[in-house]
PDB file of N, CA and C in Angstrom:
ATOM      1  N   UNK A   1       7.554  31.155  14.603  1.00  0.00           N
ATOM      2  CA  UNK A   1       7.336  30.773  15.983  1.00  0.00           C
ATOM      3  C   UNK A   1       7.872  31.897  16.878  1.00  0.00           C
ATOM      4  N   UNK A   2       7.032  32.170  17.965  1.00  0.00           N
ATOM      5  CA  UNK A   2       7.756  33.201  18.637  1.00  0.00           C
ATOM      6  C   UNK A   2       9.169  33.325  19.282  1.00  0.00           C
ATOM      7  N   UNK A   3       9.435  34.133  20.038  1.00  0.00           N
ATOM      8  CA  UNK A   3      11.131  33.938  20.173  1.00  0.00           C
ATOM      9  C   UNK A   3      10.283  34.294  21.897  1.00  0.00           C
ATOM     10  N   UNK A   4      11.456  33.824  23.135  1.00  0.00           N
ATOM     11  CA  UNK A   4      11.575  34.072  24.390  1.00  0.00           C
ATOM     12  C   UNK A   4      12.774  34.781  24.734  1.00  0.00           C
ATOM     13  N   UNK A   5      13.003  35.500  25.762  1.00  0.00           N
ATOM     14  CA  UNK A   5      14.309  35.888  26.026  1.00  0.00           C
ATOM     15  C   UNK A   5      13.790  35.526  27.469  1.00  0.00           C
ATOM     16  N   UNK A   6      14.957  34.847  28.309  1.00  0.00           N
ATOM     17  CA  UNK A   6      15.266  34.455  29.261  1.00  0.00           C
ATOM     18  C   UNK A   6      16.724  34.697  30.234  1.00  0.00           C
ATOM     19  N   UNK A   7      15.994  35.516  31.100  1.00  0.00           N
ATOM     20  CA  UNK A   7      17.223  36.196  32.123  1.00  0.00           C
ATOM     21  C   UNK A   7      17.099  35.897  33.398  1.00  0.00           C
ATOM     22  N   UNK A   8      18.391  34.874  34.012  1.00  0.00           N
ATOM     23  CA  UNK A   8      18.408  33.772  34.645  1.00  0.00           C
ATOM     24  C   UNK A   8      19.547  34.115  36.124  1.00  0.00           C
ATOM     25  N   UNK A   9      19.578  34.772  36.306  1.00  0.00           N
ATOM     26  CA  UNK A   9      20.660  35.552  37.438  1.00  0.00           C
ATOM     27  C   UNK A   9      20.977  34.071  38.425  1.00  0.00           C
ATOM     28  N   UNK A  10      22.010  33.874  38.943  1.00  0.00           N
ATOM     29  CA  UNK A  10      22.434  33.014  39.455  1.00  0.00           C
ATOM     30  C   UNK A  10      21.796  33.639  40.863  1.00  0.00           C
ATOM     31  N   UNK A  11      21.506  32.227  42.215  1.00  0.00           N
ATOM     32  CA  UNK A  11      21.395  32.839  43.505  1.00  0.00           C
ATOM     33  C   UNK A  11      23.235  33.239  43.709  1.00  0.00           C
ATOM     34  N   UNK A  12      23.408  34.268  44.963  1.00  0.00           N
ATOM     35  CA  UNK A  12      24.333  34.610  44.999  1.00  0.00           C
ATOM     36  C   UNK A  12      25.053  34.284  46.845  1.00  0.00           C
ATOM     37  N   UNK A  13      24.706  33.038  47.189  1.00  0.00           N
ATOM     38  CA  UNK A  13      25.411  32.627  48.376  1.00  0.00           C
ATOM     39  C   UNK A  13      27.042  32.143  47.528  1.00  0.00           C
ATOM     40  N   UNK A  14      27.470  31.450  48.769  1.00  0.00           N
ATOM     41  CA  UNK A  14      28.754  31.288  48.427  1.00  0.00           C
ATOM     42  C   UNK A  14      28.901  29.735  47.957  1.00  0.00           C
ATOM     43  N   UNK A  15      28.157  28.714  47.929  1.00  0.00           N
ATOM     44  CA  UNK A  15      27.725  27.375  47.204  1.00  0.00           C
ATOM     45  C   UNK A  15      27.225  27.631  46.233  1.00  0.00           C
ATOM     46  N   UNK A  16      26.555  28.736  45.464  1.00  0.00           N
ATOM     47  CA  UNK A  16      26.138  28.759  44.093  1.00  0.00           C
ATOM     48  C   UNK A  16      26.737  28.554  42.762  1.00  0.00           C
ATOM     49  N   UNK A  17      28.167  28.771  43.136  1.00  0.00           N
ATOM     50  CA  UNK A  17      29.270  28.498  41.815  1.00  0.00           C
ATOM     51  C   UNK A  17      29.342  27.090  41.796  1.00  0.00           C
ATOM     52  N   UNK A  18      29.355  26.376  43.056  1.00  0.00           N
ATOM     53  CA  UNK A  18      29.581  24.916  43.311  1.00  0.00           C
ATOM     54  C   UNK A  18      28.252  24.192  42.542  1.00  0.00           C
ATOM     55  N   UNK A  19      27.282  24.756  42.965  1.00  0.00           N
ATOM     56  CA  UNK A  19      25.776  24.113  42.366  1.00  0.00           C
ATOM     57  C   UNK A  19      25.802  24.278  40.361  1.00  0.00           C
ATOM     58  N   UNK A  20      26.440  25.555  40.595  1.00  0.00           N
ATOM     59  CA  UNK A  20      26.521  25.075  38.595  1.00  0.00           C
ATOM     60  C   UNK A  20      27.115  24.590  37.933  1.00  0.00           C
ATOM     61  N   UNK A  21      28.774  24.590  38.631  1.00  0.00           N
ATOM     62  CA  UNK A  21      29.762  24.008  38.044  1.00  0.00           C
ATOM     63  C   UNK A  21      29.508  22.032  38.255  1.00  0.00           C
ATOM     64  N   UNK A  22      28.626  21.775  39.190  1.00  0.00           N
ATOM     65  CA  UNK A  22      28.291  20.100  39.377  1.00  0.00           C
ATOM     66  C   UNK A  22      27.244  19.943  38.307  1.00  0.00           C
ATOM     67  N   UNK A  23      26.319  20.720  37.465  1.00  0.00           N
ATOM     68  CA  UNK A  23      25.728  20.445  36.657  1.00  0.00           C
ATOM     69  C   UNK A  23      25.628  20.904  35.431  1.00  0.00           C
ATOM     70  N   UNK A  24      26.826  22.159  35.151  1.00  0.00           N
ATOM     71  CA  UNK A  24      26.910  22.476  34.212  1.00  0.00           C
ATOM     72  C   UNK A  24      27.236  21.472  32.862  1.00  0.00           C
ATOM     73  N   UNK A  25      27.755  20.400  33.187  1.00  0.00           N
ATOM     74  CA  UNK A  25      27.711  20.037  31.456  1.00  0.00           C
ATOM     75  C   UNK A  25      26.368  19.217  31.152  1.00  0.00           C
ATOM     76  N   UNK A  26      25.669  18.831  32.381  1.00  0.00           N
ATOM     77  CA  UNK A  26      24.531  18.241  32.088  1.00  0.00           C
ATOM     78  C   UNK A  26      23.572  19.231  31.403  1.00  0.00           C
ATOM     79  N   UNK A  27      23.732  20.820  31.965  1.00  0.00           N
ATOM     80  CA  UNK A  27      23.106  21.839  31.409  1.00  0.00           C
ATOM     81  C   UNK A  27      23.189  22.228  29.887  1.00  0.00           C
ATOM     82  N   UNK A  28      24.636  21.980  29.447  1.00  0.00           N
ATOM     83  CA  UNK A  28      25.210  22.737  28.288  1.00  0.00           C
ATOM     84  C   UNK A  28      24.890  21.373  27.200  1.00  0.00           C
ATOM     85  N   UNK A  29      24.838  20.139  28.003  1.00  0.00           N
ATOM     86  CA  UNK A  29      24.384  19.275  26.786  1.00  0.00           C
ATOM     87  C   UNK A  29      22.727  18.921  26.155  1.00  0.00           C
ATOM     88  N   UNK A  30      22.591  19.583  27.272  1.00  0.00           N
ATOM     89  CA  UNK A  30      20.759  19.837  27.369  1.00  0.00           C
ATOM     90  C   UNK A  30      20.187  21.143  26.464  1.00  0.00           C
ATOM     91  N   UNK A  31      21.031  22.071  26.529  1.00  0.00           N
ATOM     92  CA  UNK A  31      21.220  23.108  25.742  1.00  0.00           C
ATOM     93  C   UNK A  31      21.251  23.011  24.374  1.00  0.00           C
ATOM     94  N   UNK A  32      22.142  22.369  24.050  1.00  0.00           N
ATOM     95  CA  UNK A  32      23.373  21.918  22.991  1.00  0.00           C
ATOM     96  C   UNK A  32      21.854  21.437  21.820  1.00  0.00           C
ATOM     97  N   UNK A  33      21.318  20.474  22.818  1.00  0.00           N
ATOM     98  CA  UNK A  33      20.238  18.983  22.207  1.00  0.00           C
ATOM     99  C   UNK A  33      18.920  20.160  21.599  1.00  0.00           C
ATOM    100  N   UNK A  34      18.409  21.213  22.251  1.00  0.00           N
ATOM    101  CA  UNK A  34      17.221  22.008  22.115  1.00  0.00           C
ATOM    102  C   UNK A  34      17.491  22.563  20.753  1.00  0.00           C
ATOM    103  N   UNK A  35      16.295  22.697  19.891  1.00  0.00           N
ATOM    104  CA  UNK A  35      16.323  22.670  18.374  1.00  0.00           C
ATOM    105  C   UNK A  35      15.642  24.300  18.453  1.00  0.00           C
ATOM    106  N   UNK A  36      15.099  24.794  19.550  1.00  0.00           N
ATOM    107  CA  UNK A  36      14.464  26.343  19.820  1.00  0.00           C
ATOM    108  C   UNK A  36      15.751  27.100  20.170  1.00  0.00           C
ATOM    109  N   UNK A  37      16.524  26.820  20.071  1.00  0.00           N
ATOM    110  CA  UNK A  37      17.689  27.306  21.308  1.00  0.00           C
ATOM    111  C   UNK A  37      18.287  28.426  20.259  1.00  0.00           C
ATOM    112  N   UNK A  38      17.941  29.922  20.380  1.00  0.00           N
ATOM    113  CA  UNK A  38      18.740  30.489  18.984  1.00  0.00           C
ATOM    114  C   UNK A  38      20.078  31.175  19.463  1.00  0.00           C
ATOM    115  N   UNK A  39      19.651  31.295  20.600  1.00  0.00           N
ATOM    116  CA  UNK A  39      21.427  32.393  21.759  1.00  0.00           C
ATOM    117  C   UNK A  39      21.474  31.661  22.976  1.00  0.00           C
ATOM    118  N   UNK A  40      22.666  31.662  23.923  1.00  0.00           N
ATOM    119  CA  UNK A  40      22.442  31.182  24.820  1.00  0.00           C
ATOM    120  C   UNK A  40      23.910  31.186  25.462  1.00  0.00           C
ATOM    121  N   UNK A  41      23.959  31.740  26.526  1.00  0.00           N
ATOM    122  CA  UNK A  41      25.293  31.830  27.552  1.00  0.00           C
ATOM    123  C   UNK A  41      25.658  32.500  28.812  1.00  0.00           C
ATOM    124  N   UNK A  42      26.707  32.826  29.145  1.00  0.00           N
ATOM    125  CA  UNK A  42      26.735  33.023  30.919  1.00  0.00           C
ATOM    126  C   UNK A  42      26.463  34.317  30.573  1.00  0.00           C
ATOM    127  N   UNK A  43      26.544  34.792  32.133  1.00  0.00           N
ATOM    128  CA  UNK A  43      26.505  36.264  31.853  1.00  0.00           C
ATOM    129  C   UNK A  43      27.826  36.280  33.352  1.00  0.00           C
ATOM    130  N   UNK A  44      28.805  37.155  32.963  1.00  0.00           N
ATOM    131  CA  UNK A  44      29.983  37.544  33.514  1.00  0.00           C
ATOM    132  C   UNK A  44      30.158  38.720  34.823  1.00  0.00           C
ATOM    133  N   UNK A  45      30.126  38.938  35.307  1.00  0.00           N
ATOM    134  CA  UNK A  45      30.926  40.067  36.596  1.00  0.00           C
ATOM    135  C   UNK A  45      30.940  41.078  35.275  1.00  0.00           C
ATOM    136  N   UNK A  46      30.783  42.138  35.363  1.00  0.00           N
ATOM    137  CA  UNK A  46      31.393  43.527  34.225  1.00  0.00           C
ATOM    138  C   UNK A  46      32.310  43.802  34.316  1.00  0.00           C
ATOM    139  N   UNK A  47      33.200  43.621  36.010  1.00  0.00           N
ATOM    140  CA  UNK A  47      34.587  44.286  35.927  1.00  0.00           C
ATOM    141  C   UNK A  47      35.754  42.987  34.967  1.00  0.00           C
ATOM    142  N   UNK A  48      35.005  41.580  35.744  1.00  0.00           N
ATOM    143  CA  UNK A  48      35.838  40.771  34.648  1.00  0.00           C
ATOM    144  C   UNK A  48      35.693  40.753  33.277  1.00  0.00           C
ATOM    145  N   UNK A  49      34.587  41.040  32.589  1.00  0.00           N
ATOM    146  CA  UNK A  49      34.350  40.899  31.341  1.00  0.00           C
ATOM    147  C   UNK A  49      35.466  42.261  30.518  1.00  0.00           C
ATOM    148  N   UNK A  50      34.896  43.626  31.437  1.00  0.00           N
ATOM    149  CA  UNK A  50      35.744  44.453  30.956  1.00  0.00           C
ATOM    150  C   UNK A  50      36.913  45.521  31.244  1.00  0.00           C
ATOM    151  N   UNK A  51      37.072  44.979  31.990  1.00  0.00           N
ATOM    152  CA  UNK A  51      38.740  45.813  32.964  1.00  0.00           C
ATOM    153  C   UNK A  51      39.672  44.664  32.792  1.00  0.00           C
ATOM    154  N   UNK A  52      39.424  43.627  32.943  1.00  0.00           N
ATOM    155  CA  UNK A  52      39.958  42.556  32.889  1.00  0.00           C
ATOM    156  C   UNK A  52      39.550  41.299  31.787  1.00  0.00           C
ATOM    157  N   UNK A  53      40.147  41.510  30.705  1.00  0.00           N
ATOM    158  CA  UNK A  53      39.605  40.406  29.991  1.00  0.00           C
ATOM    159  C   UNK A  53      40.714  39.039  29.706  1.00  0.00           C
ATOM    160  N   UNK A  54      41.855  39.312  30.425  1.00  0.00           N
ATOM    161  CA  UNK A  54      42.796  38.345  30.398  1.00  0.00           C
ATOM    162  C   UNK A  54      42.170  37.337  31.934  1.00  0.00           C
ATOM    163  N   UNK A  55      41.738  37.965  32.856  1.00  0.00           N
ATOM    164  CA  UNK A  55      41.394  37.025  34.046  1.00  0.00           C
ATOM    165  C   UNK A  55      40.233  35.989  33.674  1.00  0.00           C
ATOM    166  N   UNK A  56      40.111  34.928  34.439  1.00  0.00           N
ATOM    167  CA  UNK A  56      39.055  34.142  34.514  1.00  0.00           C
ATOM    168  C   UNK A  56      37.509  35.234  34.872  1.00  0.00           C
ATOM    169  N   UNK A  57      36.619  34.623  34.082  1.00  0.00           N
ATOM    170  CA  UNK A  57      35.099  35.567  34.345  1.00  0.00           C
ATOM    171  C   UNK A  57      34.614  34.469  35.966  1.00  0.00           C
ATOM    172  N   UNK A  58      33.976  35.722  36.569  1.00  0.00           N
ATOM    173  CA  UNK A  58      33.145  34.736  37.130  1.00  0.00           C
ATOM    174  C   UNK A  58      31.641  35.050  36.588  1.00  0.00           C
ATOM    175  N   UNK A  59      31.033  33.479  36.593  1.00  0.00           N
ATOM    176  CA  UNK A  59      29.835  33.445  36.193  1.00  0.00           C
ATOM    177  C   UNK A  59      28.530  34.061  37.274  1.00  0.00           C
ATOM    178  N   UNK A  60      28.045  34.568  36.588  1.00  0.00           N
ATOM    179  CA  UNK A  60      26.830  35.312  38.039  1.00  0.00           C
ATOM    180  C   UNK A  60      25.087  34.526  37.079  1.00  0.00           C
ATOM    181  N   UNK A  61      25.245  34.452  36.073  1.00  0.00           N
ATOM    182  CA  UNK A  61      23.822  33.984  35.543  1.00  0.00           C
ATOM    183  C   UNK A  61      23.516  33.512  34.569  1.00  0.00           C
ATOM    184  N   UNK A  62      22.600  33.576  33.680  1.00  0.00           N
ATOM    185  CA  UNK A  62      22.266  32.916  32.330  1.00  0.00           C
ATOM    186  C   UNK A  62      21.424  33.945  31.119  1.00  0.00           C
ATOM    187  N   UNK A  63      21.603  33.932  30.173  1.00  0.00           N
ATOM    188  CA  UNK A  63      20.907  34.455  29.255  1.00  0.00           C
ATOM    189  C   UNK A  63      20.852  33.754  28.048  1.00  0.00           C
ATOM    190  N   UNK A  64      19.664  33.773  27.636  1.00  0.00           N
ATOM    191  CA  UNK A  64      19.002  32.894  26.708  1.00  0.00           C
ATOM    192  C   UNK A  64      18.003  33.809  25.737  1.00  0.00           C
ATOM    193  N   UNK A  65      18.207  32.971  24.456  1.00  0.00           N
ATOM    194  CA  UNK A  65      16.901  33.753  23.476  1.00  0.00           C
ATOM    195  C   UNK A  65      16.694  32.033  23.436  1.00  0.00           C
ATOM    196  N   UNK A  66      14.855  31.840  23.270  1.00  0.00           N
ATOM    197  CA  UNK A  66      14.368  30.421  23.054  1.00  0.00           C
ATOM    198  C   UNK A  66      13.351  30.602  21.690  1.00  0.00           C
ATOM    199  N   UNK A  67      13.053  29.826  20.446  1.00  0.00           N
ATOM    200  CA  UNK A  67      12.236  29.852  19.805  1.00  0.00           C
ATOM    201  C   UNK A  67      11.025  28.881  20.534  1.00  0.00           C
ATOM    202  N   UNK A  68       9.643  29.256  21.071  1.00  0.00           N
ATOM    203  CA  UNK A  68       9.154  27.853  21.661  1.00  0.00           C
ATOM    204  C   UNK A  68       7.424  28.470  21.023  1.00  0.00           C
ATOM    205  N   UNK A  69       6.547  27.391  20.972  1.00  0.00           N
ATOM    206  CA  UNK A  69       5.269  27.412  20.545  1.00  0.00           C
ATOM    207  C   UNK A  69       4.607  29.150  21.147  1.00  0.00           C
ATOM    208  N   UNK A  70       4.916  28.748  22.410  1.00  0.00           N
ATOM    209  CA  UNK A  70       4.089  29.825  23.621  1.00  0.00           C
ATOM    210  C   UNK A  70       4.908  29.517  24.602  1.00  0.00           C
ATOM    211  N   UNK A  71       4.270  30.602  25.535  1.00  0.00           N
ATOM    212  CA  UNK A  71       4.847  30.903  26.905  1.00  0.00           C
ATOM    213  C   UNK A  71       4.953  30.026  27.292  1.00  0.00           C
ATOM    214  N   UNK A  72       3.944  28.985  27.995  1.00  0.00           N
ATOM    215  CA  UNK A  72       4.184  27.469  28.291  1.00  0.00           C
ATOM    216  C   UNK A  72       5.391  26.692  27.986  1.00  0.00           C
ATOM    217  N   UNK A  73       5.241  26.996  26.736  1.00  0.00           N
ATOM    218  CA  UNK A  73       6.525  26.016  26.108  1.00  0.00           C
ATOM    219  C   UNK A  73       7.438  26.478  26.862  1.00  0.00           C
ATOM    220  N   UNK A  74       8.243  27.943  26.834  1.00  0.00           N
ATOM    221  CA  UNK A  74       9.058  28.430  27.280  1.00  0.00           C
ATOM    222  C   UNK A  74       9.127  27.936  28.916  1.00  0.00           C
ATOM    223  N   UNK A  75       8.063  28.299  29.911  1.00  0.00           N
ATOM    224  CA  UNK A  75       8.315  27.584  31.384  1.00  0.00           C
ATOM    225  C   UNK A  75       8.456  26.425  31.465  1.00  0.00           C
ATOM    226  N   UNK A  76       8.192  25.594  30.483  1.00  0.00           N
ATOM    227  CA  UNK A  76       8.110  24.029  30.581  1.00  0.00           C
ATOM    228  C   UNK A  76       9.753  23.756  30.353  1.00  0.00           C
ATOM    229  N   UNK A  77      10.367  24.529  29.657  1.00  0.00           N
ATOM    230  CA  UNK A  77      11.817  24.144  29.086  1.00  0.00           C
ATOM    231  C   UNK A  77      12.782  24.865  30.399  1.00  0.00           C
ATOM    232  N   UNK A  78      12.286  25.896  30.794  1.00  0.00           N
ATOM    233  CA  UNK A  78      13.313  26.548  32.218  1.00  0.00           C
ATOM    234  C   UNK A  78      12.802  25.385  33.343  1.00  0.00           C
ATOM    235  N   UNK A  79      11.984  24.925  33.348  1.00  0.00           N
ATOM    236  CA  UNK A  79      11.854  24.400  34.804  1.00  0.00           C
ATOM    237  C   UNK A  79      12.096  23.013  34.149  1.00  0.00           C
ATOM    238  N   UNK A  80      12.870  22.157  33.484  1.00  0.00           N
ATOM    239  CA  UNK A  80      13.018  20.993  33.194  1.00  0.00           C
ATOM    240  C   UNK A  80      14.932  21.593  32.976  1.00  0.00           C
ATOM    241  N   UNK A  81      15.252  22.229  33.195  1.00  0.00           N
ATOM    242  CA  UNK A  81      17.058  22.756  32.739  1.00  0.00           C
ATOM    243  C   UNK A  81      17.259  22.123  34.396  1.00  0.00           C
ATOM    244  N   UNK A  82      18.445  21.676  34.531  1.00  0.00           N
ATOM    245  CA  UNK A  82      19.486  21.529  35.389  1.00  0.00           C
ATOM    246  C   UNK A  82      19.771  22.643  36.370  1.00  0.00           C
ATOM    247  N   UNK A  83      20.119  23.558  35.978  1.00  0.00           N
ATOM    248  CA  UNK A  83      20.101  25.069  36.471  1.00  0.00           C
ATOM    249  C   UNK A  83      19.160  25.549  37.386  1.00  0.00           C
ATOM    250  N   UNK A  84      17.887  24.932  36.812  1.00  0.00           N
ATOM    251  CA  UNK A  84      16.606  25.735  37.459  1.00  0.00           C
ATOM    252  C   UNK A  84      16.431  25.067  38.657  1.00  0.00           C
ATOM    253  N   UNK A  85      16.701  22.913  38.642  1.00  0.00           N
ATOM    254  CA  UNK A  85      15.977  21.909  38.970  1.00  0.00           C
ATOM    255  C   UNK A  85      17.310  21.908  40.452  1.00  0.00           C
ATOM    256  N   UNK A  86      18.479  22.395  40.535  1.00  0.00           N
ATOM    257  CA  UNK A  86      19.389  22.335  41.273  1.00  0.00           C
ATOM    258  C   UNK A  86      19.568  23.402  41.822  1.00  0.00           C
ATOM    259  N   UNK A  87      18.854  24.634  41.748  1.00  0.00           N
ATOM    260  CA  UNK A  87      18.888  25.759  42.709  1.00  0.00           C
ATOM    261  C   UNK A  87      19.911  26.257  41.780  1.00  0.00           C
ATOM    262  N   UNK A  88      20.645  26.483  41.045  1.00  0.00           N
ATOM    263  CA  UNK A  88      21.551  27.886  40.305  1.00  0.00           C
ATOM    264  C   UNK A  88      21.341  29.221  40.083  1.00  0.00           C
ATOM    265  N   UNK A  89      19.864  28.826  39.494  1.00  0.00           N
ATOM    266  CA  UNK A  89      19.138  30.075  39.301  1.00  0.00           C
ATOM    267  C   UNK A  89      18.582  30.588  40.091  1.00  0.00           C
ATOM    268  N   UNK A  90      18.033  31.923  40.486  1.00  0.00           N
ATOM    269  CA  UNK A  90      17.319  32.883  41.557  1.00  0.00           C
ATOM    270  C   UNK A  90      15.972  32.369  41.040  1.00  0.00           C
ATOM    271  N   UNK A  91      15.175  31.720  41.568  1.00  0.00           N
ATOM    272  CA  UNK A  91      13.562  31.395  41.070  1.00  0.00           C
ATOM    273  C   UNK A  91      12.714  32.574  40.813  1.00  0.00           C
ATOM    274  N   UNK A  92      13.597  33.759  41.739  1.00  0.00           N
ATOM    275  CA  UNK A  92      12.629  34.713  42.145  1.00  0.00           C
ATOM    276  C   UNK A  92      12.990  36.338  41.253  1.00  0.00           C
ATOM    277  N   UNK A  93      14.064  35.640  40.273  1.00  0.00           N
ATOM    278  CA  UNK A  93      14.907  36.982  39.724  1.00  0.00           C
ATOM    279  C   UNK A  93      14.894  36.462  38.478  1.00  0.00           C
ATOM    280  N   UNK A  94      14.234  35.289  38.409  1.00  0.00           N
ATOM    281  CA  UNK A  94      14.640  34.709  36.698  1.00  0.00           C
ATOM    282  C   UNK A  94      13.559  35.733  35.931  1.00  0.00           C
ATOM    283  N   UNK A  95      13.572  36.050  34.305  1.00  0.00           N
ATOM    284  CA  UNK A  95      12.093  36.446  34.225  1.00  0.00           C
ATOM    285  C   UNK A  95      12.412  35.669  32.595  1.00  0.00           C
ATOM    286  N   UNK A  96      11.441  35.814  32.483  1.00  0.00           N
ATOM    287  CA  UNK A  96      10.879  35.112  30.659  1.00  0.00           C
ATOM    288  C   UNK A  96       9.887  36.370  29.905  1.00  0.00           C
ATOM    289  N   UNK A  97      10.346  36.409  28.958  1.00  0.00           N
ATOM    290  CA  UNK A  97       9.641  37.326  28.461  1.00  0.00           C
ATOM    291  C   UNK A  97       9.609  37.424  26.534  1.00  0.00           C
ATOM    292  N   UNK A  98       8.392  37.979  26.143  1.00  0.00           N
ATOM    293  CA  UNK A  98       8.280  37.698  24.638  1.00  0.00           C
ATOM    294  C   UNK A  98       9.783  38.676  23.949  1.00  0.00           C
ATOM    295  N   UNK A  99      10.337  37.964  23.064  1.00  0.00           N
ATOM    296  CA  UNK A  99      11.413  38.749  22.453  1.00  0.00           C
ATOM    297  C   UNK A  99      10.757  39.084  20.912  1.00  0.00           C
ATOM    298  N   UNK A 100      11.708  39.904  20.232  1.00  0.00           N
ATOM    299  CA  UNK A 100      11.305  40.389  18.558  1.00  0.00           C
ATOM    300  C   UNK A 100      13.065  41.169  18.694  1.00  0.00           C
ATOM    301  N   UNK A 101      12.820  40.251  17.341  1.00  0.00           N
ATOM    302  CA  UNK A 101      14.489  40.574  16.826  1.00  0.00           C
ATOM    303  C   UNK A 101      14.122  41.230  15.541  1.00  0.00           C
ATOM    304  N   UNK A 102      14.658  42.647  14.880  1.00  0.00           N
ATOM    305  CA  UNK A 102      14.918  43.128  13.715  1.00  0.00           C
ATOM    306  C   UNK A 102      15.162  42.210  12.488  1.00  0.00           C
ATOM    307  N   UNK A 103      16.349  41.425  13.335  1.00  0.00           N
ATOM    308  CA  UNK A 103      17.302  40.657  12.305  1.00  0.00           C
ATOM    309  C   UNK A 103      16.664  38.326  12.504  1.00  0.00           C
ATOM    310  N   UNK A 104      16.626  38.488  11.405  1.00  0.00           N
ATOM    311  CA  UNK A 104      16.178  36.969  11.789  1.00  0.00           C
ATOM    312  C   UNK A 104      17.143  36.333  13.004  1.00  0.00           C
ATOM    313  N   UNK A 105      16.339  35.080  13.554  1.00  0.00           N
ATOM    314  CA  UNK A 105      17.445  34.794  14.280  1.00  0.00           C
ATOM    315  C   UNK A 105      17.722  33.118  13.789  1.00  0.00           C
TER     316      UNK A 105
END
């Protein structure tokens, strides 16, 4: 089945941390439940991830690998996420795109 990679940039006002953190576990259990789901997690600030790895990250977006039939499948599963349905994500910065991994996934 094909693989998706999905890159999900958070909008970046100052309510956007508020909008994910109110639906994030509805997100992560929605996640959790998907049987396509082969990678999947935040994506961090760079200076927190790596100048600072003792501080709290802040979250700026999402990245995802999806196993799904087709493309369809794949938009049908981003626009049914929590994330997408509550404004977290940039609608306009997200992109989906066919992945190929070397290594099985």
């Amino acid at each position: 089945m094909p693989l998706f990679a999905v890159y999900a940039p958070d909008y970046t006002d100052e309510d956007a941390i508020n909008r994910r953190l109110a639906v994030r576990e509805t997100h992560l259990a929605r996640s959790k439940a998907n049987p396509g789901r082969k990678l999947g997690g935040a994506m961090v600030t760079p200076n927190d991830a790596l100048d600072k790895p003792d501080q709290p990250r802040e979250m700026v977006g999402s990245l995802m690998v999806w196993e799904c039939t087709n493309y369809a499948e794949a938009l049908e599963r981003l626009h049914g996420d929590p994330y997408w349905i509550n404004n977290v994500w940039d609608k306009e910065k997200t992109l989906i795109t066919p992945f190929v991994s070397p290594v099985p996934m």
